[in-house]
N, C-alpha and C. Protein backbone atom coordinates (compact mmCIF):
# COMPACT_ATOMS: atom_id res chain seq x y z
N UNK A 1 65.74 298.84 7.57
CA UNK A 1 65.39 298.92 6.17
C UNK A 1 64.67 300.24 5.93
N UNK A 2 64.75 300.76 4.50
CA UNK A 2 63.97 302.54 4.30
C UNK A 2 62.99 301.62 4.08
N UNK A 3 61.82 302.87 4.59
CA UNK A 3 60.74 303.44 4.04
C UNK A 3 60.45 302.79 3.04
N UNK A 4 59.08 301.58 2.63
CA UNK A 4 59.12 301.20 1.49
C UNK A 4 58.08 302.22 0.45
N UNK A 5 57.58 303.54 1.32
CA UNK A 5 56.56 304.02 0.71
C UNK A 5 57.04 305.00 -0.22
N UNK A 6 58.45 305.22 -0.69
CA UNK A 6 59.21 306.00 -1.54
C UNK A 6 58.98 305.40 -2.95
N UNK A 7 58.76 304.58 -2.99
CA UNK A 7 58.72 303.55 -4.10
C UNK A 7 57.46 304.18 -5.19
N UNK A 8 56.69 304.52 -5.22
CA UNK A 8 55.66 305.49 -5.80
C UNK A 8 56.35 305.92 -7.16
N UNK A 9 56.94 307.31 -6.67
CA UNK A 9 57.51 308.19 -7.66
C UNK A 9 58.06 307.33 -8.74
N UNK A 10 59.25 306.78 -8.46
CA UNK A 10 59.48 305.44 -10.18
C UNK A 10 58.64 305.41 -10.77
N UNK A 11 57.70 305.05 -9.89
CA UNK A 11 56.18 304.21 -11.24
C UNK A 11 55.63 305.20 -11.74
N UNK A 12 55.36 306.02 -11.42
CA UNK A 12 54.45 307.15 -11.69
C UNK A 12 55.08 307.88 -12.99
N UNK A 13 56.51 308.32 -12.60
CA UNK A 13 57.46 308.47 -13.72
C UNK A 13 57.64 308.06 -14.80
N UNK A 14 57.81 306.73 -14.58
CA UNK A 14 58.34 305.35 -15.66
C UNK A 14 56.73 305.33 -16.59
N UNK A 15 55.21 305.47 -15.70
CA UNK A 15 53.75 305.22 -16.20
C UNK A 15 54.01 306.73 -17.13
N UNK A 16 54.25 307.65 -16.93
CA UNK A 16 53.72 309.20 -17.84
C UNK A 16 54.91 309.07 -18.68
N UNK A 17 56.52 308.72 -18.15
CA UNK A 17 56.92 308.68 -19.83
C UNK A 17 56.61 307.83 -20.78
N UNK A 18 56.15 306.63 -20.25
CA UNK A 18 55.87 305.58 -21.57
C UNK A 18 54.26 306.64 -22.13
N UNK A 19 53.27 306.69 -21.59
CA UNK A 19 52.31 307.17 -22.07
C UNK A 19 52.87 308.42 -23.07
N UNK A 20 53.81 309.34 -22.68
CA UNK A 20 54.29 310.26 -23.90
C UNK A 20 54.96 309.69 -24.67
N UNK A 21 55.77 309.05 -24.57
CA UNK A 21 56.64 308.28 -25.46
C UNK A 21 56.03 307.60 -26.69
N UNK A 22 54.79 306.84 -26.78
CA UNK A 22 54.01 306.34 -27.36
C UNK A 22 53.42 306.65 -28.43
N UNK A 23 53.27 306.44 -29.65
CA UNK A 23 52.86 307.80 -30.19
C UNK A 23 51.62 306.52 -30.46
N UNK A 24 50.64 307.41 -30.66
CA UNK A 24 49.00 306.29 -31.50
C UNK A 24 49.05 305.81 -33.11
N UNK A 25 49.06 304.47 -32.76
CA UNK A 25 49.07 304.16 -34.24
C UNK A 25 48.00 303.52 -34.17
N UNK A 26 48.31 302.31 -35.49
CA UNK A 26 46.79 301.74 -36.01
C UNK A 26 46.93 300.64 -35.34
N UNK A 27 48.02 299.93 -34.38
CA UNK A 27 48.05 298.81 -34.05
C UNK A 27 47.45 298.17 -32.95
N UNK A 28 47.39 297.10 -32.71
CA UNK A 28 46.19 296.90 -31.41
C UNK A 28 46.56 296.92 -30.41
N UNK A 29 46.12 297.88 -28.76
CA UNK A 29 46.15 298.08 -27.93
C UNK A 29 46.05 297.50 -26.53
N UNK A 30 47.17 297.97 -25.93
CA UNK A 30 46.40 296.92 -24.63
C UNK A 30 45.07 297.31 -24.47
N UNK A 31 44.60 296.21 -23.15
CA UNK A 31 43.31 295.99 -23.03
C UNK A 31 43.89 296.58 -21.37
N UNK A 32 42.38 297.13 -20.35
CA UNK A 32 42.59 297.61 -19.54
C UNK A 32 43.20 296.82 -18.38
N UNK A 33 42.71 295.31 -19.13
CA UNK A 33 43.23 294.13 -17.84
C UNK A 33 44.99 294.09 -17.92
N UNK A 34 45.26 294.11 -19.36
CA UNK A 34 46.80 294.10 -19.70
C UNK A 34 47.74 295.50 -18.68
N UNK A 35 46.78 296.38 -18.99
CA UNK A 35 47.43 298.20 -18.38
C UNK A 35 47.66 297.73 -17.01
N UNK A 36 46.39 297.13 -16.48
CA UNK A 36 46.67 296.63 -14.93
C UNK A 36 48.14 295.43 -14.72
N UNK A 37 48.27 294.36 -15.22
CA UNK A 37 49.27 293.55 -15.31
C UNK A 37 50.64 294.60 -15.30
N UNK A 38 50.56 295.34 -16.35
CA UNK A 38 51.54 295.91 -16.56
C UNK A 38 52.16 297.06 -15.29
N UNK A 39 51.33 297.39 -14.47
CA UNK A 39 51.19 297.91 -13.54
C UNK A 39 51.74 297.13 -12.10
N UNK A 40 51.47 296.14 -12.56
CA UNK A 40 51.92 294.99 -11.35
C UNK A 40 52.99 294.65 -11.35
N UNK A 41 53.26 294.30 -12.81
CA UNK A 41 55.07 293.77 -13.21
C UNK A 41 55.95 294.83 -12.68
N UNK A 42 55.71 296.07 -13.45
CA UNK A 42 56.44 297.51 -13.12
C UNK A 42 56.47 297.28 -11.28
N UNK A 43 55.26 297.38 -10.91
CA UNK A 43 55.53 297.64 -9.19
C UNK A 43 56.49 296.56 -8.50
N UNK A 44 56.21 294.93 -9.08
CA UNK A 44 56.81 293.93 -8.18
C UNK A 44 58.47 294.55 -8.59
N UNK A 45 59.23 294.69 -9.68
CA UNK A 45 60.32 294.63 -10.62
C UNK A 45 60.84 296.38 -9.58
N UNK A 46 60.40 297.33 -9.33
CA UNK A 46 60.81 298.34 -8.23
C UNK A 46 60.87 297.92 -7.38
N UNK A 47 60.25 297.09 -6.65
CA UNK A 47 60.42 296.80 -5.35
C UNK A 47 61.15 296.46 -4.69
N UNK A 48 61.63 294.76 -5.69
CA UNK A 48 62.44 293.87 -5.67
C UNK A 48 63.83 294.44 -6.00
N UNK A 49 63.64 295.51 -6.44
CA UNK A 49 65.17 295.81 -7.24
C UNK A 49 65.16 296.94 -5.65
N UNK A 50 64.68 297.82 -5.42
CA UNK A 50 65.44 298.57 -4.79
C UNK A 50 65.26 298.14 -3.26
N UNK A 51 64.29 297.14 -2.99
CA UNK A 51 64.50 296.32 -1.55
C UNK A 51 64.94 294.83 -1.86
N UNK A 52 65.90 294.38 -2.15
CA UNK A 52 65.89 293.14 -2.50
C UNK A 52 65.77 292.06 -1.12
N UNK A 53 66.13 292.97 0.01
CA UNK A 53 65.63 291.86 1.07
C UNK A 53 64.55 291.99 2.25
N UNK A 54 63.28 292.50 1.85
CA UNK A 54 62.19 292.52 2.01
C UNK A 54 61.18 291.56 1.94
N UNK A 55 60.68 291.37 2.60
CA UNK A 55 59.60 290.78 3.32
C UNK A 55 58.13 290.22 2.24
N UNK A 56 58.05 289.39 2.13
CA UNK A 56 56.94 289.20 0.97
C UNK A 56 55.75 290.36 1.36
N UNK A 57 55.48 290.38 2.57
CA UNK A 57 54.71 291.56 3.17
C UNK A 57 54.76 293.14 2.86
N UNK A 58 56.05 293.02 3.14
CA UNK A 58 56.71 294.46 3.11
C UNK A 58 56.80 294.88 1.42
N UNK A 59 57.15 293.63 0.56
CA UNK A 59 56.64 294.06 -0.77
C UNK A 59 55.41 294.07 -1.37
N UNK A 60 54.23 293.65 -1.05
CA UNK A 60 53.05 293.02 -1.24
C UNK A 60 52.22 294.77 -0.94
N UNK A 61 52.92 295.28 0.55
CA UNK A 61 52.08 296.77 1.06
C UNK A 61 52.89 297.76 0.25
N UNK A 62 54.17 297.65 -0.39
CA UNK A 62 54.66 298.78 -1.34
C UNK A 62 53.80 298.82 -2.52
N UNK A 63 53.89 297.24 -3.10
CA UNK A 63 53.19 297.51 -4.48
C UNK A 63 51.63 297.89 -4.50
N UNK A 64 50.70 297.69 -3.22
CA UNK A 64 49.70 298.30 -2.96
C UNK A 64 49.46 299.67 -3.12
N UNK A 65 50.48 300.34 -2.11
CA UNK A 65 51.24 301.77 -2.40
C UNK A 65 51.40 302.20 -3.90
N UNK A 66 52.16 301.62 -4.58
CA UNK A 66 52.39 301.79 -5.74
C UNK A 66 51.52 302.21 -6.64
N UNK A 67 50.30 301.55 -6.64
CA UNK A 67 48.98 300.91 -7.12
C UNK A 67 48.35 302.07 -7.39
N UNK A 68 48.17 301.95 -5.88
CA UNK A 68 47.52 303.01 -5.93
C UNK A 68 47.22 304.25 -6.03
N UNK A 69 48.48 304.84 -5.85
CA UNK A 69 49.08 306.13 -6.28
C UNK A 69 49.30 306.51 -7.85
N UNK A 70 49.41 305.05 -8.87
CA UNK A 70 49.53 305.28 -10.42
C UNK A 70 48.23 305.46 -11.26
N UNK A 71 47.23 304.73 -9.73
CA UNK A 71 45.71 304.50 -10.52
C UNK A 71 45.22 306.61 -10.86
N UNK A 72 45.88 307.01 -9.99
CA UNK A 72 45.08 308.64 -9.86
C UNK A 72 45.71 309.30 -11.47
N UNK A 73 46.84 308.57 -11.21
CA UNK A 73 48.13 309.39 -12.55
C UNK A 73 47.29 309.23 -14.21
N UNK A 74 47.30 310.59 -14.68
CA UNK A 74 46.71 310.79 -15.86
C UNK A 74 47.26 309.22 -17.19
N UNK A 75 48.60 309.62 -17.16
CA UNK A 75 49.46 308.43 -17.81
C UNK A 75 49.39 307.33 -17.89
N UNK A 76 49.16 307.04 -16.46
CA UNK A 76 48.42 305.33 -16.50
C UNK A 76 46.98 304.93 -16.81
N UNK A 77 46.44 306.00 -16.53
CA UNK A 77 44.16 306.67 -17.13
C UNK A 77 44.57 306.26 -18.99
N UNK A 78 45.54 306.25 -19.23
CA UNK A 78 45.46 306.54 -20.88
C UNK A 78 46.39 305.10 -21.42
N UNK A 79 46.27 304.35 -20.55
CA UNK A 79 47.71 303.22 -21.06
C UNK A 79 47.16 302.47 -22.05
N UNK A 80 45.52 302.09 -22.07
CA UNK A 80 44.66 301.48 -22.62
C UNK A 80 44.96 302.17 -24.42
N UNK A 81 45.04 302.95 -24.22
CA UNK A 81 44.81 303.82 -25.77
C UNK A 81 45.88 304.33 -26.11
N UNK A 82 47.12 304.09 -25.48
CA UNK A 82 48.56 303.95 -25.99
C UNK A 82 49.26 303.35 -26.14
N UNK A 83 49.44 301.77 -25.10
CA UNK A 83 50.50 301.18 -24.52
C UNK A 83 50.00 299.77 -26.05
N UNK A 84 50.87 299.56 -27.39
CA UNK A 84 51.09 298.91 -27.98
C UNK A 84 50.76 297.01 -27.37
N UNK A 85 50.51 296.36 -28.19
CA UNK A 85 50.08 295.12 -27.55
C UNK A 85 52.01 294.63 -27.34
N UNK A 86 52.77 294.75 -28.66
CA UNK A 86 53.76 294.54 -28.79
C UNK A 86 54.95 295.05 -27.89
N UNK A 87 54.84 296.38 -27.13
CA UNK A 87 55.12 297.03 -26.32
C UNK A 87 54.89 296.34 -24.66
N UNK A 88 53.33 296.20 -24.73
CA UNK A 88 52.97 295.00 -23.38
C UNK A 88 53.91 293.97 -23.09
N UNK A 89 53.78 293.18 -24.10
CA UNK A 89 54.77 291.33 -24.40
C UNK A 89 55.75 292.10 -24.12
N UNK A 90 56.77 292.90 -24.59
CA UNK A 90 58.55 293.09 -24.24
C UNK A 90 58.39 293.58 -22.61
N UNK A 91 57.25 294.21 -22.23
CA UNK A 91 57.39 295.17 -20.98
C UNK A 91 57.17 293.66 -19.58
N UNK A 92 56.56 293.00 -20.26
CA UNK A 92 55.90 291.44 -19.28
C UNK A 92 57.43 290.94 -19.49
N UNK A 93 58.25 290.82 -20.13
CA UNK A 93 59.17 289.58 -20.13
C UNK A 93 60.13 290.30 -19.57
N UNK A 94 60.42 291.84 -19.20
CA UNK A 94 61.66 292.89 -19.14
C UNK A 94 62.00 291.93 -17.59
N UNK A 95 63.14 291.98 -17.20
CA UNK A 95 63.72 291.40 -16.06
C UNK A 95 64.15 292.52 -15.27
N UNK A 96 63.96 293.70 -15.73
CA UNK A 96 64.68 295.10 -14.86
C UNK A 96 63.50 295.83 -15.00
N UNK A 97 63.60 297.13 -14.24
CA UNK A 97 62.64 298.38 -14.56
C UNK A 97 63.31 299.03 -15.36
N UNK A 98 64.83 299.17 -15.31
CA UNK A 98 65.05 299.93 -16.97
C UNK A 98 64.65 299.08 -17.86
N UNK A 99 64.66 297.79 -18.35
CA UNK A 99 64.54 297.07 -19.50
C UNK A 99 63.00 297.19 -19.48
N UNK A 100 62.52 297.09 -18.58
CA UNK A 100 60.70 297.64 -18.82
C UNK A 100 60.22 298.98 -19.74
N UNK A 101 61.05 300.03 -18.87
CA UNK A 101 60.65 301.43 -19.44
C UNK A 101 61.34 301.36 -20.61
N UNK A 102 62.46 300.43 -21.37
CA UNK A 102 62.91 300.95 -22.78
C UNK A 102 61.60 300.12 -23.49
N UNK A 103 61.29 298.80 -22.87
CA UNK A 103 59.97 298.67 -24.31
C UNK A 103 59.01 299.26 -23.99
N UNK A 104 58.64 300.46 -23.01
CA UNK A 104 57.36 301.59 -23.20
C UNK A 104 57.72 302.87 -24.21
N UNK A 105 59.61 302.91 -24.60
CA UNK A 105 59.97 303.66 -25.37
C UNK A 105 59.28 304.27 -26.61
């Protein structure tokens, strides 16, 4: 099986275009606990998609990886004060990582 520590870059990607993508309105925002969730969904939904036969382990230390590498990323520092509440709900229910990143659109 590859390298599950490649897995990074997606998120990091997928975290700074939704943050540009976003524009600020008046509507209510995630909350920092939501930015984190959203962070989790995104990581399990890469994982699973590009290792689908991996190890609860082996996905559990990617999305750690993941984690932690998005926490440094400016994009995900700002999700709180961009990422739409309405935007959150479609991104929690998305069943893909593309169908994720179109409701950070």
């Amino acid at each position: 099986m590859p390298a599950l520590k490649n897995v990074a870059v997606p998120v990091a990607a997928a975290i700074a275009l939704a943050a540009l993508a976003v524009l600020p309105g008046c509507t209510r925002k995630a909350s920092q606990a939501q930015c984190d969730q959203l962070l989790e969904r995104y990581a399990s939904l890469v994982v699973t998609e590009k290792y689908p036969d991996a190890s609860a382990g082996q996905i559990s230390a990617a999305q750690q990886d993941v984690k932690t590498e998005a926490r440094g990323d400016d994009s995900f520092k700002n999700c709180s004060s961009q990422v739409s509440a309405a935007e959150f709900e479609c991104a929690m229910r998305a069943p893909t990582p593309d169908a994720f990143e179109k409701c950070l659109e």
